[in-house]
Protein backbone atom coordinates (compact mmCIF):
# COMPACT_ATOMS: atom_id res chain seq x y z
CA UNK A 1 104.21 97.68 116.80
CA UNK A 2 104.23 101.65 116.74
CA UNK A 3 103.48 104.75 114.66
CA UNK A 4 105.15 107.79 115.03
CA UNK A 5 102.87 109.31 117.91
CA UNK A 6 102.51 106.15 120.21
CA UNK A 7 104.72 105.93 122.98
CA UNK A 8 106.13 102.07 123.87
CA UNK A 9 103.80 100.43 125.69
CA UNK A 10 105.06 96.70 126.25
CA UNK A 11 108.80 95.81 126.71
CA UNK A 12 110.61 92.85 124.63
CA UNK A 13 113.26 90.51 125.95
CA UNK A 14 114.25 88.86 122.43
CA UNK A 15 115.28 84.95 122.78
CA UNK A 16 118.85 84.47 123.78
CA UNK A 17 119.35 88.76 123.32
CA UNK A 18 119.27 87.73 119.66
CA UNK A 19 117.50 90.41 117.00
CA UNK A 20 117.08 89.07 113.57
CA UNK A 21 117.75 91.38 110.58
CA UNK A 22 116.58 90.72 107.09
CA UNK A 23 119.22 90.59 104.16
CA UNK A 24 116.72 92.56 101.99
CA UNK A 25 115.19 95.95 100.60
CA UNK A 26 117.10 98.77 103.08
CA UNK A 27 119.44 96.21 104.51
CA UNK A 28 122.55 98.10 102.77
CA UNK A 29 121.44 101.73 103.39
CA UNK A 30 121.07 100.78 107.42
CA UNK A 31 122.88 97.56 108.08
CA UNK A 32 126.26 99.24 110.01
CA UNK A 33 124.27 101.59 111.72
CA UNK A 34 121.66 99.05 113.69
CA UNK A 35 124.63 96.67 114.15
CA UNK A 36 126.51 99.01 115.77
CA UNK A 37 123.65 100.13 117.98
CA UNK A 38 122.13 96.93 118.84
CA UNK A 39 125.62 95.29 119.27
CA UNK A 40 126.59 98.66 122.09
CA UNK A 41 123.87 97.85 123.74
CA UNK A 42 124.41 94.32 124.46
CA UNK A 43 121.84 92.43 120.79
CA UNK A 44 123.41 90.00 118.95
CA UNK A 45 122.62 90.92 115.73
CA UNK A 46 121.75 87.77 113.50
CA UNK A 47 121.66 88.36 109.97
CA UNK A 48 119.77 86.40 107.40
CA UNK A 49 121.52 84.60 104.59
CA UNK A 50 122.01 85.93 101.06
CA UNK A 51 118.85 85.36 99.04
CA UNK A 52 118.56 82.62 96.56
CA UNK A 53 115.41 80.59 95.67
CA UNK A 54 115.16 78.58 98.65
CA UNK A 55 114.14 82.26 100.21
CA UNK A 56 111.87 83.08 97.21
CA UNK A 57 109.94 79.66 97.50
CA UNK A 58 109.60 80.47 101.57
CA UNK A 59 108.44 84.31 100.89
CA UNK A 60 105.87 83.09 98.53
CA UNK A 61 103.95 80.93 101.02
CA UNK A 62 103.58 83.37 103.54
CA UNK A 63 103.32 86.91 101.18
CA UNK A 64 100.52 88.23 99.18
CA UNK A 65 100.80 87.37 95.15
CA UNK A 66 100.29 91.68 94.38
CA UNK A 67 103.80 92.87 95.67
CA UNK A 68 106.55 92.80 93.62
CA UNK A 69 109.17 90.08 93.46
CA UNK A 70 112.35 91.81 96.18
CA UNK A 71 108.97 91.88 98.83
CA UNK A 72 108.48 88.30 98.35
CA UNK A 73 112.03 87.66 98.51
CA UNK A 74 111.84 89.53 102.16
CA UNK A 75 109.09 87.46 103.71
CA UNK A 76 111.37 84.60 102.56
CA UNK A 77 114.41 86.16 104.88
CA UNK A 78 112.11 86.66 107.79
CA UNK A 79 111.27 83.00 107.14
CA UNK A 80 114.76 81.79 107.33
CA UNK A 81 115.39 83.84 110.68
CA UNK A 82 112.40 82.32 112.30
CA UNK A 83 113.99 78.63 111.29
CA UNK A 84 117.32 79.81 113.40
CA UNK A 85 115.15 80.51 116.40
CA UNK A 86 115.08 84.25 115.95
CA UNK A 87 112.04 85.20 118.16
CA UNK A 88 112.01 89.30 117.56
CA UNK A 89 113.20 90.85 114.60
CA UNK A 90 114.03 94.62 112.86
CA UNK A 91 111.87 96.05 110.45
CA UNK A 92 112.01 99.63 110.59
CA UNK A 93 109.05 101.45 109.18
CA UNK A 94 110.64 103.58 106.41
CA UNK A 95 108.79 107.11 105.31
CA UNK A 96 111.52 109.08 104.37
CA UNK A 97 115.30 109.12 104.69
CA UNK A 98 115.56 112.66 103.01
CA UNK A 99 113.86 116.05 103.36
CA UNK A 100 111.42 116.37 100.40
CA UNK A 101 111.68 112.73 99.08
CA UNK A 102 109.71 109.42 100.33
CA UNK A 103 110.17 105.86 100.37
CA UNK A 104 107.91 103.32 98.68
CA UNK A 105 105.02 102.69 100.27
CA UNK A 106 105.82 99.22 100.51
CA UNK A 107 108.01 100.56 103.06
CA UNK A 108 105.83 102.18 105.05
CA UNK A 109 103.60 99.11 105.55
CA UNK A 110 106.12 96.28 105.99
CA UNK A 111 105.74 96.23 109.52
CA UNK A 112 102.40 95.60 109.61
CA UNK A 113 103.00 93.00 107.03
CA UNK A 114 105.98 90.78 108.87
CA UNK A 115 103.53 90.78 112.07
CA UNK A 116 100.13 89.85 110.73
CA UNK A 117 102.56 87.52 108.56
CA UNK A 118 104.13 86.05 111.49
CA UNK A 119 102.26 86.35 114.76
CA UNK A 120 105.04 84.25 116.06
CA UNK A 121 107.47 87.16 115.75
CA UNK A 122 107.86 90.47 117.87
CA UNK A 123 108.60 92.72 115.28
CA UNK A 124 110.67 95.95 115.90
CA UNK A 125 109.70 99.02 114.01
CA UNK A 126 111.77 102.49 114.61
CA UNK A 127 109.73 104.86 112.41
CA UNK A 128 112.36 106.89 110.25
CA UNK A 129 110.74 110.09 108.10
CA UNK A 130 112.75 112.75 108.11
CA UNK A 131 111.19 114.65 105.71
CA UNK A 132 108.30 115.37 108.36
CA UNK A 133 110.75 115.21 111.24
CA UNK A 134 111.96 118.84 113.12
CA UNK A 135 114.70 117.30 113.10
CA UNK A 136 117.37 118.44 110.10
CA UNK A 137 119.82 115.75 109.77
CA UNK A 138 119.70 112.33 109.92
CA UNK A 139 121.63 112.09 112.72
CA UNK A 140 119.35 114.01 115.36
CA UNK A 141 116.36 112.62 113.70
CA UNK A 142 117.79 108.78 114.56
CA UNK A 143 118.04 110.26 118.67
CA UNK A 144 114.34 110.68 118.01
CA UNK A 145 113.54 107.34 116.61
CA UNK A 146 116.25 105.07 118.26
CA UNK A 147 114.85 105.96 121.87
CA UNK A 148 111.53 104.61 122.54
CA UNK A 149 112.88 101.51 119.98
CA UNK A 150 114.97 101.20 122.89
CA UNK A 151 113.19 101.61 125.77
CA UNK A 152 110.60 98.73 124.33
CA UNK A 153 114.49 96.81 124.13
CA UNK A 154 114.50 97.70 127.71
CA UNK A 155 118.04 98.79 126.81
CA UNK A 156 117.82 102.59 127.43
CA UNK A 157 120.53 104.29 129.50
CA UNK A 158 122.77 107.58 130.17
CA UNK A 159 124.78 106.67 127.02
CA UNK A 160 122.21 105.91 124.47
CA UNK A 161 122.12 109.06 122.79
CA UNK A 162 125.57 109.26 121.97
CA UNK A 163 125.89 105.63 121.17
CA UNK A 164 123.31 106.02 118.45
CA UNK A 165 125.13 109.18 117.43
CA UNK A 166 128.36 107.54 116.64
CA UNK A 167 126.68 104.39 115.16
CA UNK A 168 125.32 106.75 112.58
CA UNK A 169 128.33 108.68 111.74
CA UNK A 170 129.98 105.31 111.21
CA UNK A 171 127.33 103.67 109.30
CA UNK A 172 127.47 106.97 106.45
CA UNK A 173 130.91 106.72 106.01
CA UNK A 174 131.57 105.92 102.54
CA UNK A 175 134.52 106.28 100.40
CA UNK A 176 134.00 106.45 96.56
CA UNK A 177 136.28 104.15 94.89
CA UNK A 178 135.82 105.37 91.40
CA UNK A 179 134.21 102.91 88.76
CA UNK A 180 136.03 99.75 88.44
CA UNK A 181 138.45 99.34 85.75
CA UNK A 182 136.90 99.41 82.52
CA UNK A 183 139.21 96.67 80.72
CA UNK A 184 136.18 95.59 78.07
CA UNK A 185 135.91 97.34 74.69
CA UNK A 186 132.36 98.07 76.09
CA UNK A 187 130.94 99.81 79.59
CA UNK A 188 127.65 98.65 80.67
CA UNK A 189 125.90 101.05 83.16
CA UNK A 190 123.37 98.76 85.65
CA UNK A 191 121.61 100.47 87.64
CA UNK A 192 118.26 100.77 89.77
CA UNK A 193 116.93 100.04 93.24
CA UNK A 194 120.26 99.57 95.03
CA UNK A 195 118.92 96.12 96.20
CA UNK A 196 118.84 95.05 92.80
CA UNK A 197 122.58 96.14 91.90
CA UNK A 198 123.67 94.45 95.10
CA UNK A 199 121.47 91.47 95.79
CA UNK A 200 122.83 88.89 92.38
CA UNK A 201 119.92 87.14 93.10
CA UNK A 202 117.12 90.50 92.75
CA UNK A 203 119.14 91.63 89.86
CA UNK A 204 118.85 88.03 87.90
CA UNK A 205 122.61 87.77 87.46
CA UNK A 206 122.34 90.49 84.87
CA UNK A 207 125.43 91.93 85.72
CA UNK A 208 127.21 88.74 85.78
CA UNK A 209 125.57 87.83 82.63
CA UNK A 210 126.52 91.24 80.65
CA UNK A 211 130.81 90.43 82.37
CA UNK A 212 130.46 87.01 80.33
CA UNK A 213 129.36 88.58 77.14
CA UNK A 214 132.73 90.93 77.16
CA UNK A 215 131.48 93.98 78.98
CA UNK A 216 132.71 95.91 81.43
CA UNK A 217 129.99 96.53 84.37
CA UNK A 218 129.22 99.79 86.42
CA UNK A 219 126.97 100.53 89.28
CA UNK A 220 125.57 103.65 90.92
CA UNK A 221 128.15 105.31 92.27
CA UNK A 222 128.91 105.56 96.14
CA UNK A 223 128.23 108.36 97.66
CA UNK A 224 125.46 109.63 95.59
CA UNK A 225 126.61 112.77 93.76
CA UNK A 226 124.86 116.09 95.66
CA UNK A 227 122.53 118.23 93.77
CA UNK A 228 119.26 118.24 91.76
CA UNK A 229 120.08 116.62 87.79
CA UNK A 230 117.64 117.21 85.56
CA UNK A 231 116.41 113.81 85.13
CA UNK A 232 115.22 113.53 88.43
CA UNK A 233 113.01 116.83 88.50
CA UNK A 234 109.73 116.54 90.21
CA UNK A 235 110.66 113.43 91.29
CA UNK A 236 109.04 112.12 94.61
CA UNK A 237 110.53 108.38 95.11
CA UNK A 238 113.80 108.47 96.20
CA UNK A 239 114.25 105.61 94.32
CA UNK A 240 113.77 107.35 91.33
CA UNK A 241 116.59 110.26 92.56
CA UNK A 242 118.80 107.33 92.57
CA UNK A 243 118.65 105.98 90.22
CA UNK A 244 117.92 109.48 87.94
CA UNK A 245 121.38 110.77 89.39
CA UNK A 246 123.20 107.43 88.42
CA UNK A 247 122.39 107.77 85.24
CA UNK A 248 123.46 111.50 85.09
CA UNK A 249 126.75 110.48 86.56
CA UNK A 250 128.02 107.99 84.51
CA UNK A 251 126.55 109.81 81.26
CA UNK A 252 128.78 112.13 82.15
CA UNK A 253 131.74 110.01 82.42
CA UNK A 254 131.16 107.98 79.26
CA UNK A 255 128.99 104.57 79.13
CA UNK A 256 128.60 102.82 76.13
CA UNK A 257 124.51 101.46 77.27
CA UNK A 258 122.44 101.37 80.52
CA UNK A 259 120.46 98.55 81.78
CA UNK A 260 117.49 99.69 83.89
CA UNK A 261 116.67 97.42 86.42
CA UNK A 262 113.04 97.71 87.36
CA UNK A 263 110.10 94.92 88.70
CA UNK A 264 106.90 94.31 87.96
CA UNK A 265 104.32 95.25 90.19
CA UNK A 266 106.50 98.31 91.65
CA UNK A 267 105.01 101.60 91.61
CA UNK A 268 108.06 103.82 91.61
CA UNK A 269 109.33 102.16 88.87
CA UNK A 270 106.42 102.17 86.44
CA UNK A 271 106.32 106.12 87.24
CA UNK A 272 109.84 106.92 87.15
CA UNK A 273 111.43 104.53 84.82
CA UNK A 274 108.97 105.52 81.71
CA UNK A 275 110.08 109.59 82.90
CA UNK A 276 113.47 109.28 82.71
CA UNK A 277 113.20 107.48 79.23
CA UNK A 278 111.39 110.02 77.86
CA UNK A 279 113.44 112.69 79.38
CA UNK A 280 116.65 110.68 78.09
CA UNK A 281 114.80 111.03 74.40
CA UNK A 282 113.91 114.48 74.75
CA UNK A 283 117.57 115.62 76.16
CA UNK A 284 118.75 113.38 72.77
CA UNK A 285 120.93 111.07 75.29
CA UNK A 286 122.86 109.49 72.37
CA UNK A 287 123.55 106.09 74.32
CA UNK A 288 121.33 102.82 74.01
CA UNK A 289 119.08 101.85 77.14
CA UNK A 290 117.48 98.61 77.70
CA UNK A 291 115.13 98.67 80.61
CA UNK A 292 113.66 94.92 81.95
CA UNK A 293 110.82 94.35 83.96
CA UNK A 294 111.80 91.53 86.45
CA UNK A 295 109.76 89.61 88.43
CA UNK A 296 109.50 85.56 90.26
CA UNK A 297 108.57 84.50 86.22
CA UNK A 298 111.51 85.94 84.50
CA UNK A 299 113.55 83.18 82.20
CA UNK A 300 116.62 83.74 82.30
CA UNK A 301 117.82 82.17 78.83
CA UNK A 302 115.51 85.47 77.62
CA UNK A 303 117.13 87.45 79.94
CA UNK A 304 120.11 86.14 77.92
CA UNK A 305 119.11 86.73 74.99
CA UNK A 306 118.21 90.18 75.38
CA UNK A 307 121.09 90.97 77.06
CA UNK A 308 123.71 89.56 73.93
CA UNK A 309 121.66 91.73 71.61
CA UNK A 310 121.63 95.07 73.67
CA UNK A 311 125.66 94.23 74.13
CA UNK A 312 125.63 93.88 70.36
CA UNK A 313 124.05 96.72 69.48
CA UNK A 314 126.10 98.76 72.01
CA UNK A 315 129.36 97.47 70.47
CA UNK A 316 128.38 98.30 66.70
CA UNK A 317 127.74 101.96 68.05
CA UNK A 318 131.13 102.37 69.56
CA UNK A 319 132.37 101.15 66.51
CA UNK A 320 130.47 103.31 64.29
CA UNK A 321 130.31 106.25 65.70
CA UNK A 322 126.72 106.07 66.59
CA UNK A 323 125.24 104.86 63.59
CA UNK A 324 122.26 102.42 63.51
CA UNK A 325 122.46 98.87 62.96
């Protein structure tokens, strides 16, 4: 385990060269990059299987009950690496991944988490903050953090640097391929954490759900539009500057309602998602918004039902012009 100031002091030979990664929280933002870098020098990367409630019922017997539902659902992937004979696994410790913006806290502490967890494991922790880093980009901030993750590999060498250089510059290439073709009479905006648009499972199916009752179904788009909007001012999460400049975005292309995606228990999210409704209010944002608080309790036949009356109401709107039910 390390914090930024400690150098490595103890050298890992993972099982079989094998490094478990979790299919959870920051697994999108970060999953080419460490692939590429652990696969150049020599890992095989093993990544966990896509959640379901098989990884839920595993998280909750070895996580704390006061986290919110995706941090269960974690546990539950390290869990399912440890059953395929994973010995040492990746959990960076996330501060920042912007200059002036921070992570969750639940970030910052998973480490510590996974190992008092799982005393079993060796848990790998790179410490990423690059809002406190001298570094300016990403890029030579990773050079930085990637090293002495390394050297406790006891994979360092003369091309390390530029290895982790070019697994980078691959792993934040992104094309934007526009919204996806709106073919319903109504557009549904979903946003939130990213894990919950992209995990089915951490979202509830709501997407899915909202595609069955005729709607057409947008995400955040990809990559994140530059700039400060003016939902997301003062803003300190980068969750909440994500999900802020979604919404911005596809306001400004035309969506007929927005489903917030937030969980219970998640500090961000009661801060930011109660700001940007009152913001959307105040700027007299003219489309309906239905925000749910989801945690490990949430029916889903009243997830259903909510969701066929916010699709309703969105629907009589288009077709009025606006006017109320």
């Amino acid at each position: 385990m390390r914090y930024q100031a400690d150098p490595p002091t103890r050298r890992i030979h993972p099982k079989g060269n094998r490094i478990g990664v979790p299919r959870a929280l920051a697994f999108d933002e970060l999953r080419v990059f460490f692939d590429d870098l652990l696969g150049a020098h020599g890992f095989e990367v093993v990544v966990s299987g896509p959640s379901n409630a098989r990884t839920l019922e595993m998280g909750l017997k070895r996580c704390i009950d006061e986290v919110c539902f995706p941090l269960k659902t974690f546990f539950g992937h390290v869990e399912s690496l440890l059953l395929d004979e994973v010995d040492t696994v990746l959990v960076p410790r996330l501060i920042s991944l912007a200059k002036g913006r921070n992570l969750c806290p639940k970030f910052h502490l998973l480490p510590d988490l996974i190992e008092q967890s799982f005393p079993e494991i060796h848990v790998i922790a790179p410490y990423v903050d690059l809002h406190h880093s001298k570094r300016d980009t990403m890029e030579r901030h990773l050079v930085d953090v990637c090293e002495p993750m390394l050297v406790e590999l006891d994979a360092w060498c003369p091309e390390s640097r530029d290895r982790i250089k070019a697994a980078w510059r691959r792993g934040n290439l992104e094309e934007d391929g526009g919204d996806p073709a709106r073919t319903a009479d109504v557009t549904i905006a979903v946003l939130g954490h990213l894990y919950a648009e992209r995990d089915p499972f951490l979202g509830m199916g709501v997407a899915r759900q909202l595609k069955k009752l005729g709607a057409s179904v947008v995400h955040s788009p990809s990559p994140m539009p530059a700039g400060i909007c003016a939902l997301e001012k003062d803003m300190y999460y980068e969750s909440n500057v994500h999900t802020a400049r979604s919404i911005e975005y596809h306001l400004a292309r035309g969506v007929d309602g927005i489903v917030l995606l937030t969980y219970f228990a998640c500090g961000p999210d009661s801060y930011g998602a109660e700001t940007m409704l009152y913001r959307l209010r105040n700027a007299g944002a003219d489309v309906p918004v239905l925000r749910l608080i989801l945690d490990e309790q949430t029916s889903a036949e009243g997830l259903a039902t909510r969701l066929g009356t916010f699709v309703d109401v969105a629907r009589h709107r288009k077709e009025t012009g606006g006017a109320s039910c």
